[in-house]
C-alpha atoms as a PDB file:
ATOM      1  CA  UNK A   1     -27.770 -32.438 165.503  1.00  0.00           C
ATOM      2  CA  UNK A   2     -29.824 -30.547 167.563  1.00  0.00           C
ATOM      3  CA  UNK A   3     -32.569 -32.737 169.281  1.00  0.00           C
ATOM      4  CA  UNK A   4     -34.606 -30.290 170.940  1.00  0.00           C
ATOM      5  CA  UNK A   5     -34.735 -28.105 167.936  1.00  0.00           C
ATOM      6  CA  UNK A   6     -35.561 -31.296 166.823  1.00  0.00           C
ATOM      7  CA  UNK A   7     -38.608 -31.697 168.931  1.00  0.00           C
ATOM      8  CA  UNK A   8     -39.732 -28.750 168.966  1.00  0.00           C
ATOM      9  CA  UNK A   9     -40.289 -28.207 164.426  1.00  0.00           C
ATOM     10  CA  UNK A  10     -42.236 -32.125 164.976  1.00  0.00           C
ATOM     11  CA  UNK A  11     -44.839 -30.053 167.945  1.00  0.00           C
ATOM     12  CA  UNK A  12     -45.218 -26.954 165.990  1.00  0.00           C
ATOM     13  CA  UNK A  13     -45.859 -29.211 162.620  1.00  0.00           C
ATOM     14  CA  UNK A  14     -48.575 -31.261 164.545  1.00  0.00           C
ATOM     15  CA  UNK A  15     -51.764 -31.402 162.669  1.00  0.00           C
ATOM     16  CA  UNK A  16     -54.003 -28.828 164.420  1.00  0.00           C
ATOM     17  CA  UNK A  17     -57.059 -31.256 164.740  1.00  0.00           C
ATOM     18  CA  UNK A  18     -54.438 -33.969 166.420  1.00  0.00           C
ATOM     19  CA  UNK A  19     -53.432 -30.776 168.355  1.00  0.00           C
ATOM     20  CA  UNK A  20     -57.121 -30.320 169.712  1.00  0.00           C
ATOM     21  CA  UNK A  21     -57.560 -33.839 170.629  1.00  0.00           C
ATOM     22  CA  UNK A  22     -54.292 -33.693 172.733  1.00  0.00           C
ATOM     23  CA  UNK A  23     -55.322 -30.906 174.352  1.00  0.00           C
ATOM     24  CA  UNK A  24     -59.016 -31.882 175.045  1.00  0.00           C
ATOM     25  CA  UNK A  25     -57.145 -34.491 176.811  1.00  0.00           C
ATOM     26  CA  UNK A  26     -54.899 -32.365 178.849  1.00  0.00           C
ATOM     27  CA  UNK A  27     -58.026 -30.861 180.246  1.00  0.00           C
ATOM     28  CA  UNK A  28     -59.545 -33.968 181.156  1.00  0.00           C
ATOM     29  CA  UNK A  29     -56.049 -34.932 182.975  1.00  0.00           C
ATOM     30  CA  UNK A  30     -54.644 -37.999 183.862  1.00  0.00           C
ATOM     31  CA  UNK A  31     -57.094 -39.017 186.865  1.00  0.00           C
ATOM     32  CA  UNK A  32     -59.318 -41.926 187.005  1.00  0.00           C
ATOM     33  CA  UNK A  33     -63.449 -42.235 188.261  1.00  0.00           C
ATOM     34  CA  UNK A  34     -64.216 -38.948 186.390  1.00  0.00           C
ATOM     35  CA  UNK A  35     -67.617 -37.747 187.122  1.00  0.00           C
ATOM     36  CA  UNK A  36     -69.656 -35.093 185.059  1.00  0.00           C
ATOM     37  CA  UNK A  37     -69.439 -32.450 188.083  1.00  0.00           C
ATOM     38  CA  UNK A  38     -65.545 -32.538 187.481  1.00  0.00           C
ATOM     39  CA  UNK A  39     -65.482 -31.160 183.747  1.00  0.00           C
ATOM     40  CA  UNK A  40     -65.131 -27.722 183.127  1.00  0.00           C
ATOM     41  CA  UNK A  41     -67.086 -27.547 180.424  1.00  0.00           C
ATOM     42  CA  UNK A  42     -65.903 -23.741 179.884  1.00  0.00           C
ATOM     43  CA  UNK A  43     -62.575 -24.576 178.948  1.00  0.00           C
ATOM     44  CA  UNK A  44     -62.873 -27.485 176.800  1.00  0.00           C
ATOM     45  CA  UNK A  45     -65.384 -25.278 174.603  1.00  0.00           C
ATOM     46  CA  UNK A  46     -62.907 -22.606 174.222  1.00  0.00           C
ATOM     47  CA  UNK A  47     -60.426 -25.296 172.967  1.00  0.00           C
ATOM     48  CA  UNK A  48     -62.975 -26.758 170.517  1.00  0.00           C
ATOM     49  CA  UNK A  49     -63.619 -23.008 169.578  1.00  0.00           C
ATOM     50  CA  UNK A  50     -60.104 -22.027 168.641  1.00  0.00           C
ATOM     51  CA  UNK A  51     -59.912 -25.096 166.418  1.00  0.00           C
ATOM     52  CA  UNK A  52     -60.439 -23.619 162.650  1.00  0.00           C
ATOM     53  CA  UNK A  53     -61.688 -26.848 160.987  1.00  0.00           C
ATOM     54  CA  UNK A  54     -59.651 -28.157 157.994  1.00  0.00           C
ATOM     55  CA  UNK A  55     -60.937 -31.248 156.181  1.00  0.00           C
ATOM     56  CA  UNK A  56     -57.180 -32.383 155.474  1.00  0.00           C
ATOM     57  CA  UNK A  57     -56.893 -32.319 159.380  1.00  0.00           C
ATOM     58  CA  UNK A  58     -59.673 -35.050 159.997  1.00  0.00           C
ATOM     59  CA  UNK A  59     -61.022 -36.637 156.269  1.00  0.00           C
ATOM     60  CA  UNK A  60     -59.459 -40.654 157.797  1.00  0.00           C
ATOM     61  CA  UNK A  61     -61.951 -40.363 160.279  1.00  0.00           C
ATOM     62  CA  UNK A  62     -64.731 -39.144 158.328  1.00  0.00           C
ATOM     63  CA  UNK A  63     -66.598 -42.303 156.767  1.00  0.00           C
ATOM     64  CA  UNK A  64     -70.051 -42.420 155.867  1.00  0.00           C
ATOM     65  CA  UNK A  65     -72.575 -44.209 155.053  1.00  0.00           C
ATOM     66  CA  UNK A  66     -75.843 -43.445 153.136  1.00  0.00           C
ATOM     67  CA  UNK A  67     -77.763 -46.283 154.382  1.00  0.00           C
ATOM     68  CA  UNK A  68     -77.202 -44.678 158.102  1.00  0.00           C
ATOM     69  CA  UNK A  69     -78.603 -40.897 159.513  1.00  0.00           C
ATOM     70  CA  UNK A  70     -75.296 -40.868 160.256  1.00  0.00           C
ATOM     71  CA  UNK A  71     -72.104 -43.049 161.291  1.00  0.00           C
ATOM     72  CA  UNK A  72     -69.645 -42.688 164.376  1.00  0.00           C
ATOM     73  CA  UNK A  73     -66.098 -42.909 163.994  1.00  0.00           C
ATOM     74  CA  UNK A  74     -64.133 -43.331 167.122  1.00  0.00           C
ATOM     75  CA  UNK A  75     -60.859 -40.707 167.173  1.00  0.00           C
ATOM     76  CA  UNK A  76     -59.674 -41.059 170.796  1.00  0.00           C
ATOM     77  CA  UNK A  77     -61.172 -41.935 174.279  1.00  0.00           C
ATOM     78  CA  UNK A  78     -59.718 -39.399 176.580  1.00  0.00           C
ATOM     79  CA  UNK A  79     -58.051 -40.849 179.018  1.00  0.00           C
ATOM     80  CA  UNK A  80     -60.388 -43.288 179.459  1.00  0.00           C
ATOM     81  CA  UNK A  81     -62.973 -40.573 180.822  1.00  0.00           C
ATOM     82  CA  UNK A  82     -64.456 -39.433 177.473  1.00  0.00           C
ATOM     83  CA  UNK A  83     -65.318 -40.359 173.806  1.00  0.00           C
ATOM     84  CA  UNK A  84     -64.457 -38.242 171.312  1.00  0.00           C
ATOM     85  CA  UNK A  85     -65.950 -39.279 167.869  1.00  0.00           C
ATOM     86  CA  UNK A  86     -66.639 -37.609 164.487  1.00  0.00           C
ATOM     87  CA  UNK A  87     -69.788 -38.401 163.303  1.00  0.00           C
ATOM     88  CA  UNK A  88     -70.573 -37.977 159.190  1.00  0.00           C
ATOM     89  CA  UNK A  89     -74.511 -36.907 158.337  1.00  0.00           C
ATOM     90  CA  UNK A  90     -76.038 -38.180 155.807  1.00  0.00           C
ATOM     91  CA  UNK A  91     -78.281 -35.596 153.701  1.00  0.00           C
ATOM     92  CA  UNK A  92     -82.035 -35.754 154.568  1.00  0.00           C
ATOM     93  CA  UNK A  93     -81.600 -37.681 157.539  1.00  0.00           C
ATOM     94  CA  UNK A  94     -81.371 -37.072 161.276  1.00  0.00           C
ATOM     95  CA  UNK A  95     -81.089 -38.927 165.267  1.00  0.00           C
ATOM     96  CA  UNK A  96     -84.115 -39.729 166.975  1.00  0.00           C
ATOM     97  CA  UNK A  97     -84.651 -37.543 169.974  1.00  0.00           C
ATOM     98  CA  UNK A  98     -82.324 -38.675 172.627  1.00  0.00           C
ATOM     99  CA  UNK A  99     -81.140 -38.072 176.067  1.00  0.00           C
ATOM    100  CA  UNK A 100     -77.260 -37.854 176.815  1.00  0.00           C
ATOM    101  CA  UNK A 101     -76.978 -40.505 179.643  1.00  0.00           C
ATOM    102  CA  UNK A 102     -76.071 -37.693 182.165  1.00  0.00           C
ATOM    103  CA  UNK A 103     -73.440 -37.012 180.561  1.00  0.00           C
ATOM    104  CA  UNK A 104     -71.593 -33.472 178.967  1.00  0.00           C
ATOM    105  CA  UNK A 105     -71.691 -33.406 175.152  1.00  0.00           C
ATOM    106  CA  UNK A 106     -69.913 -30.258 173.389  1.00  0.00           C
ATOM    107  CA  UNK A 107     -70.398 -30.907 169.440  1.00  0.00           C
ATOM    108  CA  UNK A 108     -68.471 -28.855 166.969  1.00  0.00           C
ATOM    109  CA  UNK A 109     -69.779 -28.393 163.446  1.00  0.00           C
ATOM    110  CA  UNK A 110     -66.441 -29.598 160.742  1.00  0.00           C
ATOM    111  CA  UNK A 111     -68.479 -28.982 157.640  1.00  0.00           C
ATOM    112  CA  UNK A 112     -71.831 -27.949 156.577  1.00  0.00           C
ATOM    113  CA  UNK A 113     -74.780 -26.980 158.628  1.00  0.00           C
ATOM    114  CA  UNK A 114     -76.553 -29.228 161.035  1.00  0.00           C
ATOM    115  CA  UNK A 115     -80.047 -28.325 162.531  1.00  0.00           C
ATOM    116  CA  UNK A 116     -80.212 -28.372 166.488  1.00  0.00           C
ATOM    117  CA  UNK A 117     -83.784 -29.280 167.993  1.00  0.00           C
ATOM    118  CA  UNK A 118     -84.123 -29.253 171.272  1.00  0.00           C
ATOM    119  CA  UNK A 119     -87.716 -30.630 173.554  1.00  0.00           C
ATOM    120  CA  UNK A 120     -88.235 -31.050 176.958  1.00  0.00           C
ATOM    121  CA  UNK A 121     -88.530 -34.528 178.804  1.00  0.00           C
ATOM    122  CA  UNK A 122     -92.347 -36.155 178.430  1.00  0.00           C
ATOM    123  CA  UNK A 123     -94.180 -34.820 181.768  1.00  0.00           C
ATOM    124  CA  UNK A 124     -95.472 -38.428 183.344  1.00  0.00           C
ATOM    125  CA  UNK A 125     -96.654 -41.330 181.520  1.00  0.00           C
ATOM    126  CA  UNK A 126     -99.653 -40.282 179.563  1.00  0.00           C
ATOM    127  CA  UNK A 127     -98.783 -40.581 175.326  1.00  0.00           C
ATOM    128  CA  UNK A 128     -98.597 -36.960 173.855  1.00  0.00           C
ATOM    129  CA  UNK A 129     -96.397 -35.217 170.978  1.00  0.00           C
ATOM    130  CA  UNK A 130     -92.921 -34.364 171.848  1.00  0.00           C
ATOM    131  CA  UNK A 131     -92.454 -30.468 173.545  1.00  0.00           C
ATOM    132  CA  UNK A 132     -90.150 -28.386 170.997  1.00  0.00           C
ATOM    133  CA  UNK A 133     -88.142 -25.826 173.224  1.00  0.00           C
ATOM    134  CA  UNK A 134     -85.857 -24.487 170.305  1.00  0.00           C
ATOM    135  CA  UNK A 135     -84.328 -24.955 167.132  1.00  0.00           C
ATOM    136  CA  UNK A 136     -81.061 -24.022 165.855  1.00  0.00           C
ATOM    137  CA  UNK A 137     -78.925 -24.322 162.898  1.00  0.00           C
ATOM    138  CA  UNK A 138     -75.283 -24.709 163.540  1.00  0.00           C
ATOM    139  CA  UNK A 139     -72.751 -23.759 160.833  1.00  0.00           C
ATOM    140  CA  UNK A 140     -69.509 -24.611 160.360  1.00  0.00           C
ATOM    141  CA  UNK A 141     -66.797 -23.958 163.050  1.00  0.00           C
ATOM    142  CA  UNK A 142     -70.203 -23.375 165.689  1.00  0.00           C
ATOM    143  CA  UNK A 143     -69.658 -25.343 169.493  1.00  0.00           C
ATOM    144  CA  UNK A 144     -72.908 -25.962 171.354  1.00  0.00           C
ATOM    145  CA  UNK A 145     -73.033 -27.682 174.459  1.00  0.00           C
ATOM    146  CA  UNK A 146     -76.008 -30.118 175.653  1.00  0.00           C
ATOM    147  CA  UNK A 147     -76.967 -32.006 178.610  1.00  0.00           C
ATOM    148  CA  UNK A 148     -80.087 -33.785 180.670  1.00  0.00           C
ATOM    149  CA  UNK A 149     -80.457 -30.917 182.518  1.00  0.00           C
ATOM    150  CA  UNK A 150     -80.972 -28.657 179.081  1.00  0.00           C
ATOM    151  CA  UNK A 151     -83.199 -31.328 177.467  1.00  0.00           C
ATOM    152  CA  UNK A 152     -83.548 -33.728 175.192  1.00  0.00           C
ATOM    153  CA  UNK A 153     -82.573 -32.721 171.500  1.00  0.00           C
ATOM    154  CA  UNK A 154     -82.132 -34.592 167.681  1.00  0.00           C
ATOM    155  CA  UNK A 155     -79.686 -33.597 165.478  1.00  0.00           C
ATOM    156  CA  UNK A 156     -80.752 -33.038 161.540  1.00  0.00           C
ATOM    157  CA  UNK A 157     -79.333 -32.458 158.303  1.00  0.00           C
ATOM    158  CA  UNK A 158     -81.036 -30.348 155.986  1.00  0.00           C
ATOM    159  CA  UNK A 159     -78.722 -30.607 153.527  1.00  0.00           C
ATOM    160  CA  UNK A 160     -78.122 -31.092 149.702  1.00  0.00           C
ATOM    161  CA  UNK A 161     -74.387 -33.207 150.783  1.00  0.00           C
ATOM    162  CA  UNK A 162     -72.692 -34.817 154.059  1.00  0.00           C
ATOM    163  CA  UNK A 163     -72.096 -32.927 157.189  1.00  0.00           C
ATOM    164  CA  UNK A 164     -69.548 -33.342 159.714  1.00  0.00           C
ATOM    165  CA  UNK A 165     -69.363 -32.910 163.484  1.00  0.00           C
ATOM    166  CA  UNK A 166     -66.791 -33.099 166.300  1.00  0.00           C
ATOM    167  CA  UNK A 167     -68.205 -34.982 169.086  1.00  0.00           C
ATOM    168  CA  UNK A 168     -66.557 -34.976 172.654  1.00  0.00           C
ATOM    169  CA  UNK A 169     -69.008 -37.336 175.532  1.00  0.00           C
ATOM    170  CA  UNK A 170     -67.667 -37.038 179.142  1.00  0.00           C
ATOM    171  CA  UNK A 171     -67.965 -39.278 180.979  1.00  0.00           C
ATOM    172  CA  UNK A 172     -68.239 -41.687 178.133  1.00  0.00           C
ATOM    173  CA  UNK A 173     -72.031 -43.066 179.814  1.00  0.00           C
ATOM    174  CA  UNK A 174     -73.709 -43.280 176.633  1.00  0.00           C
ATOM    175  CA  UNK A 175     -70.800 -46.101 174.915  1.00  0.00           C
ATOM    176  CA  UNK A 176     -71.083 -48.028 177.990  1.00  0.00           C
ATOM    177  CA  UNK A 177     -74.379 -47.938 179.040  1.00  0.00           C
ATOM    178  CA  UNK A 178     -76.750 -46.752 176.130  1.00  0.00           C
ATOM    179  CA  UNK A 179     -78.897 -44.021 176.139  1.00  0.00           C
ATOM    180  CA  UNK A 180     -82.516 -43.346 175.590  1.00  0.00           C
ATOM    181  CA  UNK A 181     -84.178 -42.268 172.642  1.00  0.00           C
ATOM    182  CA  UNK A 182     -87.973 -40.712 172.300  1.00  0.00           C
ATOM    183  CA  UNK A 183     -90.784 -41.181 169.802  1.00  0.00           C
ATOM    184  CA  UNK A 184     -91.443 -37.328 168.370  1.00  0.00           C
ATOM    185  CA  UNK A 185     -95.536 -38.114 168.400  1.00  0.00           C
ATOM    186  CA  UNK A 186     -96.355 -40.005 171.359  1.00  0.00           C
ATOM    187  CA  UNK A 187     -92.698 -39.223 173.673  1.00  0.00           C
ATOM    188  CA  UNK A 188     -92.436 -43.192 174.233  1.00  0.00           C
ATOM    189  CA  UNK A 189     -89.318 -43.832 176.010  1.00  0.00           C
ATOM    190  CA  UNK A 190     -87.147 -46.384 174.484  1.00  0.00           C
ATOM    191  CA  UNK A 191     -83.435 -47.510 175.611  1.00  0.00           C
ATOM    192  CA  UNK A 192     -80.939 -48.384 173.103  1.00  0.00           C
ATOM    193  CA  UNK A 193     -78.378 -50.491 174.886  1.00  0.00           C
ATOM    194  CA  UNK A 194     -75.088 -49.848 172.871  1.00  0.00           C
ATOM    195  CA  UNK A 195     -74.158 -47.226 170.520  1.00  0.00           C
ATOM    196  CA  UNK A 196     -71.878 -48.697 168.621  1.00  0.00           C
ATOM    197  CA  UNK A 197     -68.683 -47.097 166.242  1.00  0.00           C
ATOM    198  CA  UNK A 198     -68.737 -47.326 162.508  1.00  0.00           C
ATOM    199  CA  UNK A 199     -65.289 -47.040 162.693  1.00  0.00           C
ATOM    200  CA  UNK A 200     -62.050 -47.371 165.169  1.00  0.00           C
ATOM    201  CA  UNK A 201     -59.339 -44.687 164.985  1.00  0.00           C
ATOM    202  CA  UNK A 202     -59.739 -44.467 161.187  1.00  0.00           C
ATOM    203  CA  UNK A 203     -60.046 -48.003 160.703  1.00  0.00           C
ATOM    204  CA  UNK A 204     -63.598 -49.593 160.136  1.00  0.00           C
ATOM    205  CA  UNK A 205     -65.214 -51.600 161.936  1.00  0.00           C
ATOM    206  CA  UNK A 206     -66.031 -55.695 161.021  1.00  0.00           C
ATOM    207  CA  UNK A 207     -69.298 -56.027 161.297  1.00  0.00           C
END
């Protein structure tokens, strides 16, 4: 028998969406004390870009939970140097405003639409409303990119059924040291010391 022929009909058979996460983690490469400045966030879009989402391609990883906004399910951890995770919406709900723990965060829509808002950071300490900068709604297949430096944002579904979203954190800040989330009428600060995963590599979680 031929073993590289072999080889090569098992790599070209690969599901594409198990094909994206190897390749997200090509990009990050194989180095160790990864910091923000070193991701080029460029090419990893383009990679989440060419993906053409399939729900056969990703449906283990896609549990939800209509008790939640939404639940994150852990698909790999790059390397060590990122978190990749698809999270599941829940119709009518949506994340508190929240900052990204200076880190990147590239989100790619899997199915349905999910509303984008973004606000700017509270200027000082005095109690005021949130600042809306923009609003967008993302449909499916759509990449958008957000970090500190862009903002703060919360993530919505308008919905009638569940959404889906490809998630990819570098470095992975947020899992290990929290993040911080904002009230929408008086911007109080808040941090939320661990974000935990519904579920681990399609397997769920004990509670």
């Amino acid at each position: 028998m031929d073993h590289s022929l072999e080889y090569k009909n098992s790599a070209s058979e690969m599901n594409p969406f198990d094909q994206l996460v190897k390749d997200i983690k090509a990009v990050l490469g194989p180095s160790k004390g990864l910091t923000s400045e070193d991701i080029d966030v460029e090419d990893l879009s383009h990679i989440m870009e060419r993906y053409i989402s399939n729900e056969q391609d990703w449906s283990r990883y896609a549990m939800a939970n209509s008790d939640m906004a939404y639940t994150r399910n852990l698909v790999d951890q790059g390397n060590g140097k990122a978190n990749l995770l698809v999270l599941v919406w829940t119709p009518g709900k949506a994340s508190p405003i929240h900052d990204h723990g200076n880190a990147h965060c590239l989100m790619k829509i899997l199915q349905g639409t999910l509303t984008e808002s973004r606000y700017e950071f509270p200027d000082g300490d005095e109690e005021q409303p949130m600042r809306l900068k923009s609003e967008k709604v993302l449909v499916n297949n759509a990449v958008a990119y957000m970090a500190d430096e862009l903002g703060l944002h919360s993530v919505s579904n308008h919905g009638n059924d569940y959404a889906v979203s490809l998630h990819l954190y570098t470095p992975p800040n947020v899992a290990k040291y929290g993040c911080n989330i904002f009230d929408l009428s008086t911007g109080k600060k808040t941090h939320i010391s661990k974000c935990g995963n519904y579920s681990v590599y399609g397997k769920r979680v004990d509670e």
